[in-house]
PDB file of N, CA and C in Angstrom:
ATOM      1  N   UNK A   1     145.770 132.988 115.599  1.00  0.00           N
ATOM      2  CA  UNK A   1     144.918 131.819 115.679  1.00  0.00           C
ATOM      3  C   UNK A   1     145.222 131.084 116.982  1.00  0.00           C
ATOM      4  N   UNK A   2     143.868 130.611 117.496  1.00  0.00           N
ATOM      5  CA  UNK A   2     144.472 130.138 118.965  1.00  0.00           C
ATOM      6  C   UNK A   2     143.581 128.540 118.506  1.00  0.00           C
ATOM      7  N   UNK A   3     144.385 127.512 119.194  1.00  0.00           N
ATOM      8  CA  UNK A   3     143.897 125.975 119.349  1.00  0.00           C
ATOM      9  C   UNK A   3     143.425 126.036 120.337  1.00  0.00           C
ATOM     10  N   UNK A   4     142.109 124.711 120.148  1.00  0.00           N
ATOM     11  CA  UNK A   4     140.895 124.783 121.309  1.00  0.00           C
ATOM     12  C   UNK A   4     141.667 123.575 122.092  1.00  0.00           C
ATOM     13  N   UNK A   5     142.151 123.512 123.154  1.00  0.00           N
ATOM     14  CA  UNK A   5     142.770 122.281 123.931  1.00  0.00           C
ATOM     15  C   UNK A   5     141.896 121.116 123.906  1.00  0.00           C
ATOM     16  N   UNK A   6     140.479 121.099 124.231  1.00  0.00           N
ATOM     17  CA  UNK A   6     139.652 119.684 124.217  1.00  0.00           C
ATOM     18  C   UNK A   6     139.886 119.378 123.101  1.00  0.00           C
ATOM     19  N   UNK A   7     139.636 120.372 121.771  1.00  0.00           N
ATOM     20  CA  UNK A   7     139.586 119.623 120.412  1.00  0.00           C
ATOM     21  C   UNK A   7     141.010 119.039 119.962  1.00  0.00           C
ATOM     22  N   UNK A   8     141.952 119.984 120.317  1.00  0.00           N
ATOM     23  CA  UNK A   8     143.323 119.453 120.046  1.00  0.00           C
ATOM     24  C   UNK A   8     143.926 117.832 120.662  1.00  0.00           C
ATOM     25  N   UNK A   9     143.089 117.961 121.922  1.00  0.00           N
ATOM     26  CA  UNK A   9     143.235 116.341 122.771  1.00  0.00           C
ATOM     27  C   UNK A   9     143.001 115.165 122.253  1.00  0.00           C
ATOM     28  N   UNK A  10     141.596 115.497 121.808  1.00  0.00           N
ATOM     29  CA  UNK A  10     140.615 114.211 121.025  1.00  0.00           C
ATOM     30  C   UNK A  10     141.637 113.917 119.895  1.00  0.00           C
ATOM     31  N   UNK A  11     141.899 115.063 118.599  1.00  0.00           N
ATOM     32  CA  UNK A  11     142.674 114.708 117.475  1.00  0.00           C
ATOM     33  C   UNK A  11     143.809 114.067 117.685  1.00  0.00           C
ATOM     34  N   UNK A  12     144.620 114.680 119.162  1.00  0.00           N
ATOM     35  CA  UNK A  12     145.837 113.976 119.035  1.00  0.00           C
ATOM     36  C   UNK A  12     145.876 112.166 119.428  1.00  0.00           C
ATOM     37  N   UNK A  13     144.658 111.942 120.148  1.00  0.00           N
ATOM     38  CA  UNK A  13     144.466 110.689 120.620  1.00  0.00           C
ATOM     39  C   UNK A  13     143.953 109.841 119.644  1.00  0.00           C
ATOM     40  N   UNK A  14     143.483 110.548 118.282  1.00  0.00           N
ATOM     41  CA  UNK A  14     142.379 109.380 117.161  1.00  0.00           C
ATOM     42  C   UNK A  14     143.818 109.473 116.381  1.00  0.00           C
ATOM     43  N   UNK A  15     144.412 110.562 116.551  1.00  0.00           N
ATOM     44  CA  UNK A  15     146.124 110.015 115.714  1.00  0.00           C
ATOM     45  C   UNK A  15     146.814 108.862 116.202  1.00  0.00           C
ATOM     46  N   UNK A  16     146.440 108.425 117.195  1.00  0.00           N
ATOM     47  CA  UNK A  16     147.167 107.828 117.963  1.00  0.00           C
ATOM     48  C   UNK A  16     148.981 108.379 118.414  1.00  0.00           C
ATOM     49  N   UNK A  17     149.336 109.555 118.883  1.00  0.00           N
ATOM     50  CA  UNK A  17     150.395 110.090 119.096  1.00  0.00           C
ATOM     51  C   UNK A  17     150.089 111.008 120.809  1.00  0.00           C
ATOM     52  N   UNK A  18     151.607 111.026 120.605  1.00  0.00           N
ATOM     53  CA  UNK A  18     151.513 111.760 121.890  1.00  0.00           C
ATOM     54  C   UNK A  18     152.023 113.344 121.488  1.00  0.00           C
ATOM     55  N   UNK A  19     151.845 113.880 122.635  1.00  0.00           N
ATOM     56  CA  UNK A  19     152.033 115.888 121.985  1.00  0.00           C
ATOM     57  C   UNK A  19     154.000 115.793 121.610  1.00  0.00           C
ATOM     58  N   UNK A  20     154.731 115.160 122.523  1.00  0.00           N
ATOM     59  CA  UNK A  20     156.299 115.363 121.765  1.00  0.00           C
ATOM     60  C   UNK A  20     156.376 114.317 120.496  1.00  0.00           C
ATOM     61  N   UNK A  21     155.423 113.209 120.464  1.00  0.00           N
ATOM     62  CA  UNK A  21     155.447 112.426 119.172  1.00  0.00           C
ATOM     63  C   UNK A  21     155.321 113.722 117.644  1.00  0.00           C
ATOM     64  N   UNK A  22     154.411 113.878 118.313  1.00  0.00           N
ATOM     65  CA  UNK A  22     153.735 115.346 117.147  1.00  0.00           C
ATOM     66  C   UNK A  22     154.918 116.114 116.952  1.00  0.00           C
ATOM     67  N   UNK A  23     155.242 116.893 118.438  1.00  0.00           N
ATOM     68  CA  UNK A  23     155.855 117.742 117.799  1.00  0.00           C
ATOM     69  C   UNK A  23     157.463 117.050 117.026  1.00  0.00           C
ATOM     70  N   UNK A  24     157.736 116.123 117.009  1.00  0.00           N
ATOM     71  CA  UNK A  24     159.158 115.397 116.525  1.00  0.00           C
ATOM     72  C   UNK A  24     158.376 115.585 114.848  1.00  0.00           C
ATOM     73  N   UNK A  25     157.242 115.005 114.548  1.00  0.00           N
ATOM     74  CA  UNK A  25     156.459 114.713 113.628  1.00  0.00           C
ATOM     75  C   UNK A  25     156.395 116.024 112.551  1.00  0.00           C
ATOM     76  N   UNK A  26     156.297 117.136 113.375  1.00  0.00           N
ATOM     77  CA  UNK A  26     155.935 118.135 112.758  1.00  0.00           C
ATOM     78  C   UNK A  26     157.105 118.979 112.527  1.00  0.00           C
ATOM     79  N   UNK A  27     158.751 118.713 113.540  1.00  0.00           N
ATOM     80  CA  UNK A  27     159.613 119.385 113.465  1.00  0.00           C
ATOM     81  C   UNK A  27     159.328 121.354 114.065  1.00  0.00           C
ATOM     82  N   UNK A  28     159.086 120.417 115.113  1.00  0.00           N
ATOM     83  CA  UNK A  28     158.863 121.786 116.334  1.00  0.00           C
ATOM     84  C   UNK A  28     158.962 121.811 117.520  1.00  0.00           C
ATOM     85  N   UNK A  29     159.445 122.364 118.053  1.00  0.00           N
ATOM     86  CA  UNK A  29     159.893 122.008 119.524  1.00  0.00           C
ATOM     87  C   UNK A  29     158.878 121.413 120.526  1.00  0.00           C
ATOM     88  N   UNK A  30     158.908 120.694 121.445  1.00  0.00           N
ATOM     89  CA  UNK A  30     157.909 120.447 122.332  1.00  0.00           C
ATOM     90  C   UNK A  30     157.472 121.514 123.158  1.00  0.00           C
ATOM     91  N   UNK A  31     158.441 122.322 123.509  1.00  0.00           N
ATOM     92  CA  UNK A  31     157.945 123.653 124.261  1.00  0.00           C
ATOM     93  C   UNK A  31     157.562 124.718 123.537  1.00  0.00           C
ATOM     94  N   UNK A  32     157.730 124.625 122.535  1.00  0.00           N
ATOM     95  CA  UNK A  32     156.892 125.443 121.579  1.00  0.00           C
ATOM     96  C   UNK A  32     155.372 124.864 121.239  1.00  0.00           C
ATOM     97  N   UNK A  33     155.612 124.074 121.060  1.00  0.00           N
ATOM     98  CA  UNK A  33     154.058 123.229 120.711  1.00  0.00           C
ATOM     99  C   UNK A  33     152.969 123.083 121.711  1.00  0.00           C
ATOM    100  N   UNK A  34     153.629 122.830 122.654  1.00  0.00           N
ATOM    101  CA  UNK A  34     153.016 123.033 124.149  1.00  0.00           C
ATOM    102  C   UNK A  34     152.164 124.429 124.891  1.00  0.00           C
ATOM    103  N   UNK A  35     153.204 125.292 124.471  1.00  0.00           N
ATOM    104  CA  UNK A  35     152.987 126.729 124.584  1.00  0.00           C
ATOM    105  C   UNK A  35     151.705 127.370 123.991  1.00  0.00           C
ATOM    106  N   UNK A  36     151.521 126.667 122.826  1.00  0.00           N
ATOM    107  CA  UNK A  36     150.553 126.995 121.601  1.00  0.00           C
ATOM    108  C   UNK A  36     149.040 126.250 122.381  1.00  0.00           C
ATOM    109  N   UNK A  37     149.501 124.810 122.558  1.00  0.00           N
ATOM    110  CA  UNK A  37     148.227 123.942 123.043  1.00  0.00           C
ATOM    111  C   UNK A  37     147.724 124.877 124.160  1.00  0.00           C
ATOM    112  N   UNK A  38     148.357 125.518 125.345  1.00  0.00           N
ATOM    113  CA  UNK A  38     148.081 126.009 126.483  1.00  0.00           C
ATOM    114  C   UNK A  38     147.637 127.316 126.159  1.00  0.00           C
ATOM    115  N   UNK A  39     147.071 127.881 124.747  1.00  0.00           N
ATOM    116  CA  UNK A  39     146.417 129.266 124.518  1.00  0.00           C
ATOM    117  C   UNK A  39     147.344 130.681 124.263  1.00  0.00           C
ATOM    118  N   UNK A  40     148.416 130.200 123.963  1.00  0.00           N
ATOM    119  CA  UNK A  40     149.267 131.002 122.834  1.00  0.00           C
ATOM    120  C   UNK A  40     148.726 131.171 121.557  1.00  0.00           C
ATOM    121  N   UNK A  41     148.500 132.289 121.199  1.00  0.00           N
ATOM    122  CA  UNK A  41     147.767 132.628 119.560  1.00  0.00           C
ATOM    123  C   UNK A  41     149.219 132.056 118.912  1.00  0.00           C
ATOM    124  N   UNK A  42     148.986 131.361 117.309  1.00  0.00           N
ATOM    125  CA  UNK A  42     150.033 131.222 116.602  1.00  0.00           C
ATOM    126  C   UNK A  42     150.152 131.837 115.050  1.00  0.00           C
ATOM    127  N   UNK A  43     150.975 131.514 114.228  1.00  0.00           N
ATOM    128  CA  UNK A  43     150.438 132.175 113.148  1.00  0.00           C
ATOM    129  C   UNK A  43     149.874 131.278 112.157  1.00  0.00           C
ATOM    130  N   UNK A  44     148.908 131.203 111.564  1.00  0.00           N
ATOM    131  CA  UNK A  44     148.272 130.028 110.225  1.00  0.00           C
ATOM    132  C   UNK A  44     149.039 129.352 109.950  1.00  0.00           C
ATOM    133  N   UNK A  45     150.078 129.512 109.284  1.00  0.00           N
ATOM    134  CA  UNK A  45     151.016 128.450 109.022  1.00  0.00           C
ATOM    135  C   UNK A  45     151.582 127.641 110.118  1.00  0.00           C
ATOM    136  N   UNK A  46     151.599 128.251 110.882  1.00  0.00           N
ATOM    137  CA  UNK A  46     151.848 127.128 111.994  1.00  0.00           C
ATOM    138  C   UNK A  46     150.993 126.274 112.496  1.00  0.00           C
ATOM    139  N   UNK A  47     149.521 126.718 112.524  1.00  0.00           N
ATOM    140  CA  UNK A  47     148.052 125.424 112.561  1.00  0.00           C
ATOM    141  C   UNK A  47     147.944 125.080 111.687  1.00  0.00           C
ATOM    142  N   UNK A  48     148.462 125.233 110.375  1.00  0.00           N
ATOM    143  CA  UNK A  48     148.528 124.158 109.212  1.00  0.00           C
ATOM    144  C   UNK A  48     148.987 123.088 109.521  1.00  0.00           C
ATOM    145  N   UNK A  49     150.354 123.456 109.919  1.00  0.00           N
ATOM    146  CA  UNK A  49     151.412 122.529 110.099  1.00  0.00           C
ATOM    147  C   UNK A  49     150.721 121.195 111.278  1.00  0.00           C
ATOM    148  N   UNK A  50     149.960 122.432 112.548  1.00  0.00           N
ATOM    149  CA  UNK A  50     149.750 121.283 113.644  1.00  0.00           C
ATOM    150  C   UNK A  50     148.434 119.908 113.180  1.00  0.00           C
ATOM    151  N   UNK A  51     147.928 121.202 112.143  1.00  0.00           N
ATOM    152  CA  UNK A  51     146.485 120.422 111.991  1.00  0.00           C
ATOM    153  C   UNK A  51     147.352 118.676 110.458  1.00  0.00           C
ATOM    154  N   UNK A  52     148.172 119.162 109.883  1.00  0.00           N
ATOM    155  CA  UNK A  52     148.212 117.937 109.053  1.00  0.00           C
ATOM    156  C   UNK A  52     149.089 117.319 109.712  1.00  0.00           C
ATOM    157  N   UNK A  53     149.815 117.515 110.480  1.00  0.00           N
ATOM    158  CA  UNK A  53     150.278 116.585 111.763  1.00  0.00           C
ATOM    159  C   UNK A  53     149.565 115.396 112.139  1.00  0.00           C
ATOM    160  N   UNK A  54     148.599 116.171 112.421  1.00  0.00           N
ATOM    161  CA  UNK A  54     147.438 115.665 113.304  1.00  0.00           C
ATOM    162  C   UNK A  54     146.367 114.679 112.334  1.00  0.00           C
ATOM    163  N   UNK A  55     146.140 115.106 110.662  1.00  0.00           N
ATOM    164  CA  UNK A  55     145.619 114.920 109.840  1.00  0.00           C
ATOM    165  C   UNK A  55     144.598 114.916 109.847  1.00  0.00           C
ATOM    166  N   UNK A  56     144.046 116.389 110.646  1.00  0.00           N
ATOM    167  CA  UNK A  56     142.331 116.977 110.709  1.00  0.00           C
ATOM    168  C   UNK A  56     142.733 118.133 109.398  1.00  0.00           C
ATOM    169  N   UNK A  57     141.809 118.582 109.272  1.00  0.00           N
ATOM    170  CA  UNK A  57     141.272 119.746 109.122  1.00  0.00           C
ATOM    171  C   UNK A  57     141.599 121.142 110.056  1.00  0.00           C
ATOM    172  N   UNK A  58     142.175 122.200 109.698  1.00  0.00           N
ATOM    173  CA  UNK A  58     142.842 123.103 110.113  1.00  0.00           C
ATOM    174  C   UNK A  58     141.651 123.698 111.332  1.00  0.00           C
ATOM    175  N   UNK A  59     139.869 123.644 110.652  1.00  0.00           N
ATOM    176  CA  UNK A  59     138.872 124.019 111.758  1.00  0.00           C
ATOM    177  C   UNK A  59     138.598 123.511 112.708  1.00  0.00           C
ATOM    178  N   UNK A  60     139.034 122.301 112.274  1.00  0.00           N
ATOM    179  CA  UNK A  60     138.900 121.107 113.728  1.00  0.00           C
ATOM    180  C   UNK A  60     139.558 121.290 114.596  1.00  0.00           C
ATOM    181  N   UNK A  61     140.483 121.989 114.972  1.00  0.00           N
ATOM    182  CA  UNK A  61     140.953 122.703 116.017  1.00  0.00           C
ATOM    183  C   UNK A  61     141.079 123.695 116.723  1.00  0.00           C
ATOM    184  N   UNK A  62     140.240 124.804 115.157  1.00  0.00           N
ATOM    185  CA  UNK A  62     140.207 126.493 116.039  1.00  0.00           C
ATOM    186  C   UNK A  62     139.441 126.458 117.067  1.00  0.00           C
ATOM    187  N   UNK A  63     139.316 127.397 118.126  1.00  0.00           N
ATOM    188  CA  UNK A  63     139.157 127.922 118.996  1.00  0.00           C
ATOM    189  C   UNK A  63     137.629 128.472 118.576  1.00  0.00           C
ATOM    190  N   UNK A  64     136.612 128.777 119.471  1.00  0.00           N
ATOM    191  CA  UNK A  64     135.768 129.102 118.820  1.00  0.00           C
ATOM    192  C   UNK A  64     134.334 128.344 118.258  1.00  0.00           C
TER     193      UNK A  64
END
């Protein structure tokens, strides 16, 4: 599963957080999380994780 960066931007900004806020939030590294935003495929459970982070919807971020 790959995250769409525009869509991932918007969500992280209506969260009001920043991407290392998240990742502290979500208990994941920032360079891991980062890696993913920049078009690293990940595995589902891990866009679970980013998407209720974020508290979208897991589609609101695919790619696609």
């Amino acid at each position: 599963m790959r995250i769409n960066k525009l869509k991932f931007q918007f969500a992280l900004g209506r969260a009001g957080l920043t991407q290392a806020e998240l990742a502290e939030k979500i208990h994941m590294s920032r360079g891991n999380l980062s890696t993913i935003v920049n078009g690293k495929s990940c595995q589902p459970k891990t866009m679970f994780k980013i998407a209720d982070g974020l508290g979208v919807d897991v589609t609101e971020l695919l790619e696609g």
